[in-house]
PDB file of N, CA and C in Angstrom:
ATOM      1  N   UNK A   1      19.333  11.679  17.664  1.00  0.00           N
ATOM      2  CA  UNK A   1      19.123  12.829  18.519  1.00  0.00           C
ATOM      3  C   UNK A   1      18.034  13.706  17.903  1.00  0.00           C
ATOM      4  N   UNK A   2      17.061  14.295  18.487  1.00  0.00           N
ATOM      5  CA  UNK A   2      16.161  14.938  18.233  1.00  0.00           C
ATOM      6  C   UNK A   2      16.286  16.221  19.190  1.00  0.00           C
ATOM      7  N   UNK A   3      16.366  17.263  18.550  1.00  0.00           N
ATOM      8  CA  UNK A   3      16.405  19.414  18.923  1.00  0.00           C
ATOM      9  C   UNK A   3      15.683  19.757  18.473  1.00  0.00           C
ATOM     10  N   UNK A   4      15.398  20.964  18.944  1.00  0.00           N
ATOM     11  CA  UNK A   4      14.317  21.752  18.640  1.00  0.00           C
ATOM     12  C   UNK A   4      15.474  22.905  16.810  1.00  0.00           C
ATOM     13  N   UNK A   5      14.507  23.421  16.298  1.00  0.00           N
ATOM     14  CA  UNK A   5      15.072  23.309  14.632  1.00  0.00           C
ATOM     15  C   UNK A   5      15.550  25.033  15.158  1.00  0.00           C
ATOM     16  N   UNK A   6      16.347  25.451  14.435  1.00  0.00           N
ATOM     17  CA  UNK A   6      16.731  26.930  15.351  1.00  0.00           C
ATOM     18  C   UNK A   6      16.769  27.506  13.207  1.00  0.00           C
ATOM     19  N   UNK A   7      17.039  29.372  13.424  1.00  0.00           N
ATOM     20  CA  UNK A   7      16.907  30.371  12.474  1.00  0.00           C
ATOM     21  C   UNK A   7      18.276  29.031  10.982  1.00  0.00           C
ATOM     22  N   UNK A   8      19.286  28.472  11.171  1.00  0.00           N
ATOM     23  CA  UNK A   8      20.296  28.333  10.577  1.00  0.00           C
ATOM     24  C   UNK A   8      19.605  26.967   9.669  1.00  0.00           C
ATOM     25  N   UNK A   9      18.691  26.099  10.667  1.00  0.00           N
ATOM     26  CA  UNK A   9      17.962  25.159   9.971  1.00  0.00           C
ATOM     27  C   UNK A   9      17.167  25.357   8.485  1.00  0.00           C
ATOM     28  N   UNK A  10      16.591  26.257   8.536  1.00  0.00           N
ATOM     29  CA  UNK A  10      16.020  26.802   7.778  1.00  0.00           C
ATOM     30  C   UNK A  10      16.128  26.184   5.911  1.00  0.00           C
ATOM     31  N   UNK A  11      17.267  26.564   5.321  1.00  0.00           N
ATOM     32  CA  UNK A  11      17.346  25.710   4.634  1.00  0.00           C
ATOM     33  C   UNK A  11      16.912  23.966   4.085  1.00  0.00           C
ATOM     34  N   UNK A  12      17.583  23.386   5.311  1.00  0.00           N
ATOM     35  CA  UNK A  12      17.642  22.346   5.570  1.00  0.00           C
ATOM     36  C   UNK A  12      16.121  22.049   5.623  1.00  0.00           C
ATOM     37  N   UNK A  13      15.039  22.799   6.642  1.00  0.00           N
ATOM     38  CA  UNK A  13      13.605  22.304   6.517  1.00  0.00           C
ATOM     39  C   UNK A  13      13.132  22.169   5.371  1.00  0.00           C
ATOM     40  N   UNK A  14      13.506  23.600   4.687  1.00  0.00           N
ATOM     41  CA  UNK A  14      12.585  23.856   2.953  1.00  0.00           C
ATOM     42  C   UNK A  14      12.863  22.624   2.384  1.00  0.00           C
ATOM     43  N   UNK A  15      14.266  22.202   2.739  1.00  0.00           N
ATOM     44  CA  UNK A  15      14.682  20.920   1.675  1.00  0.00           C
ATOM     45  C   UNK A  15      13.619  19.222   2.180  1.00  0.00           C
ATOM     46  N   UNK A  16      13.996  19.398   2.923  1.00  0.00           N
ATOM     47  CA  UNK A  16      13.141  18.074   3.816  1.00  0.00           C
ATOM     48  C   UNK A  16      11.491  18.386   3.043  1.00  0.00           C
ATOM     49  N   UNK A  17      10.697  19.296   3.505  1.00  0.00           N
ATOM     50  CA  UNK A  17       9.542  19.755   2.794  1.00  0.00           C
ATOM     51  C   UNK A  17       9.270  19.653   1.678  1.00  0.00           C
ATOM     52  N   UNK A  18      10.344  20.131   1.035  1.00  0.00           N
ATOM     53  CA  UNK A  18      10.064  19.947  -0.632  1.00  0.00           C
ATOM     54  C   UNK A  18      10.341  18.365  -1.355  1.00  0.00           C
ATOM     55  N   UNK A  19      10.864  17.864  -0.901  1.00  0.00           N
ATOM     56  CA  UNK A  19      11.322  16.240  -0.675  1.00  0.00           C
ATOM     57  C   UNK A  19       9.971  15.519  -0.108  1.00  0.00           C
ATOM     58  N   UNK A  20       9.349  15.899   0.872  1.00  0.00           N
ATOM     59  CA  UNK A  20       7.893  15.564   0.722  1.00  0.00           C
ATOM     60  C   UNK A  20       7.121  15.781   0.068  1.00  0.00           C
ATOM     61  N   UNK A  21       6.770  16.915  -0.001  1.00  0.00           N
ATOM     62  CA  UNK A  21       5.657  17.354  -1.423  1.00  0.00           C
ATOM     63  C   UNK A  21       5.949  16.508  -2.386  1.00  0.00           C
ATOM     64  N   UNK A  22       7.200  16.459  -3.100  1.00  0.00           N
ATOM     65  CA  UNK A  22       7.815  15.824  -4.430  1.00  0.00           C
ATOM     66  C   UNK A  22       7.188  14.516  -3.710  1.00  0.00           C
ATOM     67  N   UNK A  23       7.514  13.927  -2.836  1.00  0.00           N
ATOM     68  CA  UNK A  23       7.054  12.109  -2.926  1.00  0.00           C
ATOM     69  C   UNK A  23       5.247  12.345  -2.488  1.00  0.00           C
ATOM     70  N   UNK A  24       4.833  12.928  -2.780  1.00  0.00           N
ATOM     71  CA  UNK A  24       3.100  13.075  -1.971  1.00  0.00           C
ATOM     72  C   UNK A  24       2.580  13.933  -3.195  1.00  0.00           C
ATOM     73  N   UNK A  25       3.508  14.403  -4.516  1.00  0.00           N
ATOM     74  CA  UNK A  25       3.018  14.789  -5.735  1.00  0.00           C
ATOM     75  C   UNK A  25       1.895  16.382  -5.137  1.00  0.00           C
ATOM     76  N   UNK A  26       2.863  16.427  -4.438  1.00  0.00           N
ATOM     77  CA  UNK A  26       1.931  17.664  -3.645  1.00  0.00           C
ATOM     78  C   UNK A  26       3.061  19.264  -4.378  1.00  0.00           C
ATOM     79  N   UNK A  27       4.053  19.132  -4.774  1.00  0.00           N
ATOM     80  CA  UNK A  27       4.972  19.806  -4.879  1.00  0.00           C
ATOM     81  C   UNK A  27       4.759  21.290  -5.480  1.00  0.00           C
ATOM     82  N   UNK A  28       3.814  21.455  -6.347  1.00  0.00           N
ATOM     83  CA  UNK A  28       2.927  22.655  -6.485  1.00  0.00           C
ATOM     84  C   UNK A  28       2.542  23.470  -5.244  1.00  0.00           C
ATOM     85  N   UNK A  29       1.999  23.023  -4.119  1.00  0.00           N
ATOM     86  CA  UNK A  29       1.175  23.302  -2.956  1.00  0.00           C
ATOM     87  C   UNK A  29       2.300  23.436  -1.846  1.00  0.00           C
ATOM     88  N   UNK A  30       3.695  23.096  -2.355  1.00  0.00           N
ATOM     89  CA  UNK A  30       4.720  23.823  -1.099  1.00  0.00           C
ATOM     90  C   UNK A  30       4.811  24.683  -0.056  1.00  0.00           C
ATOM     91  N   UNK A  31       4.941  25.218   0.886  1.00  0.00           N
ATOM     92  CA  UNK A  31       5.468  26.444   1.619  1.00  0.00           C
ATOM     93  C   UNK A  31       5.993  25.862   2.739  1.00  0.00           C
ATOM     94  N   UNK A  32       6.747  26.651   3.535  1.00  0.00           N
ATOM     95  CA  UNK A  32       7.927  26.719   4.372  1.00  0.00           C
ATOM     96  C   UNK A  32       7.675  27.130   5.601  1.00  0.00           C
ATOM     97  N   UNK A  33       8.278  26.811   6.920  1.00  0.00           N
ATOM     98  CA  UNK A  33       8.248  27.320   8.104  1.00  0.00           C
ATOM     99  C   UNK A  33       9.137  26.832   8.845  1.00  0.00           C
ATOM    100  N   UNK A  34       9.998  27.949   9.624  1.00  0.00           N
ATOM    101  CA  UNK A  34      10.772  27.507  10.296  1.00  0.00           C
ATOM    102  C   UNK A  34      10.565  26.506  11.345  1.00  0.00           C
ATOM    103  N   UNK A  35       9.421  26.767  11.940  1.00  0.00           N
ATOM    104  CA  UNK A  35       9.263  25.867  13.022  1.00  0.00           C
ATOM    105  C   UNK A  35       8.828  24.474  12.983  1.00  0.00           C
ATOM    106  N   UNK A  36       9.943  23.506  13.748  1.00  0.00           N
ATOM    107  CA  UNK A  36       9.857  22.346  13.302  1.00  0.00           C
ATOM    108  C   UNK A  36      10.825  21.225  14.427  1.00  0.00           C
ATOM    109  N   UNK A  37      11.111  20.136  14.534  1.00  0.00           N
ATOM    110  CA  UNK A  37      11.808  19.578  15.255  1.00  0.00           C
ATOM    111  C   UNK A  37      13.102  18.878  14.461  1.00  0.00           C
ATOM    112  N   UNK A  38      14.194  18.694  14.434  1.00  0.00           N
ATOM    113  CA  UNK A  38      15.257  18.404  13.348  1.00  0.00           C
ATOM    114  C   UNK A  38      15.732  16.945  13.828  1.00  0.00           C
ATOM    115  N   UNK A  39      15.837  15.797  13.287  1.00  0.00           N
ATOM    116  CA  UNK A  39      16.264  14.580  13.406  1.00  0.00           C
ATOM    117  C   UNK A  39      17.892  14.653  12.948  1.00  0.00           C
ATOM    118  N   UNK A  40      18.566  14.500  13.925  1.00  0.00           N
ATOM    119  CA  UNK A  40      20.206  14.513  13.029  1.00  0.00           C
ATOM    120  C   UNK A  40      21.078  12.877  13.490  1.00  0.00           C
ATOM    121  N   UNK A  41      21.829  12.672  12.733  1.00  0.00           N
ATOM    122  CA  UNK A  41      23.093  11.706  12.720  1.00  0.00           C
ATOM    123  C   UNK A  41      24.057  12.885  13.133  1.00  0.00           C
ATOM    124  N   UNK A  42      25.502  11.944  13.128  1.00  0.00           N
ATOM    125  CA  UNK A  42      26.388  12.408  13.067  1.00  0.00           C
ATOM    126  C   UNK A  42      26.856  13.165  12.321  1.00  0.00           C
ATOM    127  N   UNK A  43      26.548  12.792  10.711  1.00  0.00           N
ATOM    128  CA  UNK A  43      26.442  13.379   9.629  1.00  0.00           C
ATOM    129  C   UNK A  43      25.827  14.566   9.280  1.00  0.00           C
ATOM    130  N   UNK A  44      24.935  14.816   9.883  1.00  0.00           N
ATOM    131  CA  UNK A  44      23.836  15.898   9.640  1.00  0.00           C
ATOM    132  C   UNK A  44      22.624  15.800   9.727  1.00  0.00           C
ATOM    133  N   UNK A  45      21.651  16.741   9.563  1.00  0.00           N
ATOM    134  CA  UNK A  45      20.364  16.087   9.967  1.00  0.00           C
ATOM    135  C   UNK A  45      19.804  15.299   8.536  1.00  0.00           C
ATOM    136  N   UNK A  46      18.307  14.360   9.251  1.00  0.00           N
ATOM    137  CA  UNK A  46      18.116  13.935   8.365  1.00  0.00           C
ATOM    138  C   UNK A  46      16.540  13.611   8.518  1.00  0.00           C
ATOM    139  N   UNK A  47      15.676  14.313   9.228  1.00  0.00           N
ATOM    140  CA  UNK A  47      14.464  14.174   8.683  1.00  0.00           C
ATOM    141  C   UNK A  47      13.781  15.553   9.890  1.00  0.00           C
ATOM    142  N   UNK A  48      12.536  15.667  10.039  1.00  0.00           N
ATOM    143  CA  UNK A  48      12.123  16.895  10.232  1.00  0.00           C
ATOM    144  C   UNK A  48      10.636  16.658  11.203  1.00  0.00           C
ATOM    145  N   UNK A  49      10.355  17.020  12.042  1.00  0.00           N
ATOM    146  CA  UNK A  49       8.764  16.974  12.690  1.00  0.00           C
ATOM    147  C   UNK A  49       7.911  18.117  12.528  1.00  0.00           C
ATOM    148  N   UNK A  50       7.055  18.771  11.785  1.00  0.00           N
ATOM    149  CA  UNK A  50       6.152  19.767  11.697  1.00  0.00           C
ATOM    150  C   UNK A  50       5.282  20.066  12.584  1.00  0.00           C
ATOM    151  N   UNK A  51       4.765  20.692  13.746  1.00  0.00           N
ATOM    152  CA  UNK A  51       3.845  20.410  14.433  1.00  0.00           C
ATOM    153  C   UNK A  51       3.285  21.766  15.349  1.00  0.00           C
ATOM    154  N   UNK A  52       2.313  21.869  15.635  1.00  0.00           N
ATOM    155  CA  UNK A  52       1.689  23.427  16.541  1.00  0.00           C
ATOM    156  C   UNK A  52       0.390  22.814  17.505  1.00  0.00           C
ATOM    157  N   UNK A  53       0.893  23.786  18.090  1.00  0.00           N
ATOM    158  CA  UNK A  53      -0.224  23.654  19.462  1.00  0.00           C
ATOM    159  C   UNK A  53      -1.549  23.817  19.329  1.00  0.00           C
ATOM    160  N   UNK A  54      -2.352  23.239  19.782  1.00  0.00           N
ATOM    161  CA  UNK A  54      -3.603  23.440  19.490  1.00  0.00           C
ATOM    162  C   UNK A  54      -4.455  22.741  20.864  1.00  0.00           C
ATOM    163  N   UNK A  55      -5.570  23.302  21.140  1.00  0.00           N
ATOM    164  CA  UNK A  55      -6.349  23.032  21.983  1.00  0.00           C
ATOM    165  C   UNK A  55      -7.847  22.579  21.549  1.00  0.00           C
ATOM    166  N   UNK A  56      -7.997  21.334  22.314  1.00  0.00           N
ATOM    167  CA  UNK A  56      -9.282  20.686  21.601  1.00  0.00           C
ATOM    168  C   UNK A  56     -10.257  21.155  22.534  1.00  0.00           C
ATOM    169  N   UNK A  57     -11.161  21.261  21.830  1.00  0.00           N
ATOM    170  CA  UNK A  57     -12.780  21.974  22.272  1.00  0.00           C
ATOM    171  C   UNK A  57     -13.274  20.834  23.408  1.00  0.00           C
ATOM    172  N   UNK A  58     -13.323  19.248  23.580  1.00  0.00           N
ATOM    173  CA  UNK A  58     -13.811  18.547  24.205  1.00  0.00           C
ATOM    174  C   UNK A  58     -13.296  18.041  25.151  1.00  0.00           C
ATOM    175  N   UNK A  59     -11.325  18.003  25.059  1.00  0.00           N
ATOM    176  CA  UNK A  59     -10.628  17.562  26.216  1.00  0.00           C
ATOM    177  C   UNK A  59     -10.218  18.869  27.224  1.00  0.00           C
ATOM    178  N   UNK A  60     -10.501  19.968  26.465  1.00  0.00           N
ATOM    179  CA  UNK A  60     -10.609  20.940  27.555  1.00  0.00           C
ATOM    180  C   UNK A  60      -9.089  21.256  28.227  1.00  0.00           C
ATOM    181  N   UNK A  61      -8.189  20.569  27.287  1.00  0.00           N
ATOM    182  CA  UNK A  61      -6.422  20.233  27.907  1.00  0.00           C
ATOM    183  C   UNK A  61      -5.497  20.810  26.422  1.00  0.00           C
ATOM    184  N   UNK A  62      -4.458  21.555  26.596  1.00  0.00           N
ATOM    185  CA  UNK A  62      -3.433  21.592  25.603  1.00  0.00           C
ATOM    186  C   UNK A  62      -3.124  20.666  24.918  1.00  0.00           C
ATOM    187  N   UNK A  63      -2.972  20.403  23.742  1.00  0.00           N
ATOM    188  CA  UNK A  63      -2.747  19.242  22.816  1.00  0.00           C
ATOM    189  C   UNK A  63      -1.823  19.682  21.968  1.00  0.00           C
ATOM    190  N   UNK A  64      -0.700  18.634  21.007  1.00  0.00           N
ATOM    191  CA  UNK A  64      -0.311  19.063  20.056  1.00  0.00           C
ATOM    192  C   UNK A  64      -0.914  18.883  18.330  1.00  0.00           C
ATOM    193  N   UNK A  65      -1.273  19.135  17.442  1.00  0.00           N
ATOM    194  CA  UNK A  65      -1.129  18.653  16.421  1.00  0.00           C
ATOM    195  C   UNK A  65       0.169  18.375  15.365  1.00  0.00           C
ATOM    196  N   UNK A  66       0.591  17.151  14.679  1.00  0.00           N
ATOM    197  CA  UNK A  66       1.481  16.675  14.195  1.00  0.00           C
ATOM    198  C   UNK A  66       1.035  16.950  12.792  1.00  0.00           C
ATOM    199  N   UNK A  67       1.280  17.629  12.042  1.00  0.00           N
ATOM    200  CA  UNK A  67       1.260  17.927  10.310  1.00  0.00           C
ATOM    201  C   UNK A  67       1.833  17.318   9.796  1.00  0.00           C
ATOM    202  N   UNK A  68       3.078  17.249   9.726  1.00  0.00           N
ATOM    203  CA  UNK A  68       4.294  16.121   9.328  1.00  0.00           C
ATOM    204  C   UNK A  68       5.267  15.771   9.552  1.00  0.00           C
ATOM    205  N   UNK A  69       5.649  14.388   8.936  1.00  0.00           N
ATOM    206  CA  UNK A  69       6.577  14.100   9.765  1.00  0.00           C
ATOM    207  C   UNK A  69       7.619  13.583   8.135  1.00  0.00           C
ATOM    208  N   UNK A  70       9.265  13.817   8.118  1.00  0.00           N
ATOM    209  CA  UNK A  70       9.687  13.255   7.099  1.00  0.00           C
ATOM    210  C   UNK A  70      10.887  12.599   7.743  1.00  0.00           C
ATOM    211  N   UNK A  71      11.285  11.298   7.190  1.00  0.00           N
ATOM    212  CA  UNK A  71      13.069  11.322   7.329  1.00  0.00           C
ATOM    213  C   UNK A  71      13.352  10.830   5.933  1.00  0.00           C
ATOM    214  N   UNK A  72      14.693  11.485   5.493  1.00  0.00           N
ATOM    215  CA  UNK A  72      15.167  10.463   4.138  1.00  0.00           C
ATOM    216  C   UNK A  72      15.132   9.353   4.354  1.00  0.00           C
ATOM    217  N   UNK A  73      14.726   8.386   3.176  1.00  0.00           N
ATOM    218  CA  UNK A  73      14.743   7.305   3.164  1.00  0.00           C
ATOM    219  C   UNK A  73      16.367   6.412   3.567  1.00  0.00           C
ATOM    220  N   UNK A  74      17.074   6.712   3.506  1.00  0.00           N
ATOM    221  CA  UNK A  74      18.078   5.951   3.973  1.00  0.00           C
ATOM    222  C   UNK A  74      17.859   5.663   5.461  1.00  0.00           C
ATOM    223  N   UNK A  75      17.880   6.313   5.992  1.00  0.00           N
ATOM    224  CA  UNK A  75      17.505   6.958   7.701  1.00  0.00           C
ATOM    225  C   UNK A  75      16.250   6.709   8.524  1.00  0.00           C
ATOM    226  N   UNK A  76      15.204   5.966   7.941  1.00  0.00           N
ATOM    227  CA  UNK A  76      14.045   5.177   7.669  1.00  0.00           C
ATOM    228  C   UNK A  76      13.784   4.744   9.135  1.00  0.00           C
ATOM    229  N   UNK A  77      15.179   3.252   8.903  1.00  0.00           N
ATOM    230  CA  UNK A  77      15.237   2.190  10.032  1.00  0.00           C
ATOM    231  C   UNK A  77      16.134   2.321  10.879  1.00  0.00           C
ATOM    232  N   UNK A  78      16.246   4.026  11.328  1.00  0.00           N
ATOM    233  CA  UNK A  78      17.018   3.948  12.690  1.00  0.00           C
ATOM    234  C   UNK A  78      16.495   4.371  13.824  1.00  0.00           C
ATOM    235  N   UNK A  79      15.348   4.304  13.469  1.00  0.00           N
ATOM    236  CA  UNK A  79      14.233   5.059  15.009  1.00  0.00           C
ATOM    237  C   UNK A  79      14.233   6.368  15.029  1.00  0.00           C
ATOM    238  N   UNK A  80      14.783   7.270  13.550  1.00  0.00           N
ATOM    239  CA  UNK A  80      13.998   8.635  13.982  1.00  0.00           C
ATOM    240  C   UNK A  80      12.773   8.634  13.747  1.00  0.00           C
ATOM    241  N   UNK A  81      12.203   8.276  13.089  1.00  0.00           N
ATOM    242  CA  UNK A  81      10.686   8.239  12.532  1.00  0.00           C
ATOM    243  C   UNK A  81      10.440   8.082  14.578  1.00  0.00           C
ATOM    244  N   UNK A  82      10.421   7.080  15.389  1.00  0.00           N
ATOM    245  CA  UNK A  82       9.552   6.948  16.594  1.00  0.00           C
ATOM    246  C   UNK A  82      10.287   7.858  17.580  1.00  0.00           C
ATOM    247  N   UNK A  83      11.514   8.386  16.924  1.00  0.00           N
ATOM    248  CA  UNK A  83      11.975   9.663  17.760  1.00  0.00           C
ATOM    249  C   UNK A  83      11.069  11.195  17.828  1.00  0.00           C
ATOM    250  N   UNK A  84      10.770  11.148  16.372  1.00  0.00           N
ATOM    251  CA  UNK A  84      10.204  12.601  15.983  1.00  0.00           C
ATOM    252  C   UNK A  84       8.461  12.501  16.511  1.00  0.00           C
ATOM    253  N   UNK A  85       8.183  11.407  16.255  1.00  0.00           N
ATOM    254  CA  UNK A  85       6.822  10.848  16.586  1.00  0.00           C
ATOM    255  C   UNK A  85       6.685  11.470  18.134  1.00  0.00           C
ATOM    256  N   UNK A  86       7.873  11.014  19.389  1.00  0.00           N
ATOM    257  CA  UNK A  86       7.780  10.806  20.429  1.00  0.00           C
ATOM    258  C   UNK A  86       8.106  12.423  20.863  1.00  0.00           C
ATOM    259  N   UNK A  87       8.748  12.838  20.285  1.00  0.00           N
ATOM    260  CA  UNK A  87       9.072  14.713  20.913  1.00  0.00           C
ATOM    261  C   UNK A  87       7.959  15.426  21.025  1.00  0.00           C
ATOM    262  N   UNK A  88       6.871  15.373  19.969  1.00  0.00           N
ATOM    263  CA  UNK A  88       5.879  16.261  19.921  1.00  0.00           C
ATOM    264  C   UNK A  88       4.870  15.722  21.122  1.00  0.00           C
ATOM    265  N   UNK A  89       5.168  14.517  21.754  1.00  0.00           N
ATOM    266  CA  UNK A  89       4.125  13.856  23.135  1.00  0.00           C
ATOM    267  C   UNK A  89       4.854  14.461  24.153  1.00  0.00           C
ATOM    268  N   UNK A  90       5.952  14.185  23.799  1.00  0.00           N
ATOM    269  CA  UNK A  90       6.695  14.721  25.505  1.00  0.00           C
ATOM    270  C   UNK A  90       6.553  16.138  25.435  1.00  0.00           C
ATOM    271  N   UNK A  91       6.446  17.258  24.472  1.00  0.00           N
ATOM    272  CA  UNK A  91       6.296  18.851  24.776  1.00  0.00           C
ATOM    273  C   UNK A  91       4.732  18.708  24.950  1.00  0.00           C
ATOM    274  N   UNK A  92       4.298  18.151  24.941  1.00  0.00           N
ATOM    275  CA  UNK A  92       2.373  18.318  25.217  1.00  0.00           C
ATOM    276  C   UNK A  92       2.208  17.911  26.707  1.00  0.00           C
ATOM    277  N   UNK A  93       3.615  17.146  27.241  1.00  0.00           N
ATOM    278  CA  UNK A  93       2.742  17.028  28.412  1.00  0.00           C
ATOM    279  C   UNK A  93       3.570  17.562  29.536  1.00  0.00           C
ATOM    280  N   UNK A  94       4.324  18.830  28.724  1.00  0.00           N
ATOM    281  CA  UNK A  94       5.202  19.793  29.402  1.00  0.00           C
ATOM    282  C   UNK A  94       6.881  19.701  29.738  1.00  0.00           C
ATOM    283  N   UNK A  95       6.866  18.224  28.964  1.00  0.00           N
ATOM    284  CA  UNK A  95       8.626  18.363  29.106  1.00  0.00           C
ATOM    285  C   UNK A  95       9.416  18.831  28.304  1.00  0.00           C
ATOM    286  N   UNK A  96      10.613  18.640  28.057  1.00  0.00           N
ATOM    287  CA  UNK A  96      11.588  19.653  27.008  1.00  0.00           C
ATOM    288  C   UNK A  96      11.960  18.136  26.376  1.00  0.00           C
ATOM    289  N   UNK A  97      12.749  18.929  24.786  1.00  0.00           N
ATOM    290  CA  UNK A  97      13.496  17.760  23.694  1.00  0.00           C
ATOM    291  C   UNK A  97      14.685  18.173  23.823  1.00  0.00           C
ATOM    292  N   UNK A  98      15.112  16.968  23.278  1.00  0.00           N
ATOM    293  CA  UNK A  98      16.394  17.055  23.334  1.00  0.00           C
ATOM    294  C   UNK A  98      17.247  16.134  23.391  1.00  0.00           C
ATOM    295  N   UNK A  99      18.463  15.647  22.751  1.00  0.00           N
ATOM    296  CA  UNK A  99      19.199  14.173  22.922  1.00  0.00           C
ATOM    297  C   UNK A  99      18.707  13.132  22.206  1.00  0.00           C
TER     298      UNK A  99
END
């Protein structure tokens, strides 16, 4: 299931984030933002979509840009990775997430 990440997530993003940096040796260069898309199991969530709107100069159309994308590695091979991938297409071309 893929939602949109709400104020309580928060935690949970920094952690996902910093779990990237650490594997991308980026971990110095950290910072945080709430806004984000949340990948969950039953269990809890487990990976994260980063992403903001942006409009390209040549297509002349709303676009999204995708910054990042994480899931724990356990959680890899269950299709959130082409879940989180797929939310940030469907809000660009005006639909809602969710489920």
């Amino acid at each position: 299931m893929i939602r949109p990440a709400v104020v309580a997530d928060v935690p949970v993003i920094l952690d996902f984030i910093e779990q990237l940096a650490e594997s991308e040796r980026l971990r110095h260069a950290c910072r945080a933002t709430p806004e984000a898309l949340i990948a969950e199991e039953e269990t809890g969530p487990v990976g994260f979509a980063l992403f903001f709107h942006n409009y390209p100069t040549f297509l002349a159309q709303p676009g999204i840009y995708l910054e990042d994308l994480f899931v724990v590695p356990g959680a890899r091979e269950k299709g959130h990775v082409r879940a989180l991938l797929g939310a940030p297409a469907q809000l660009a071309v005006g639909g809602a997430v969710g489920g």
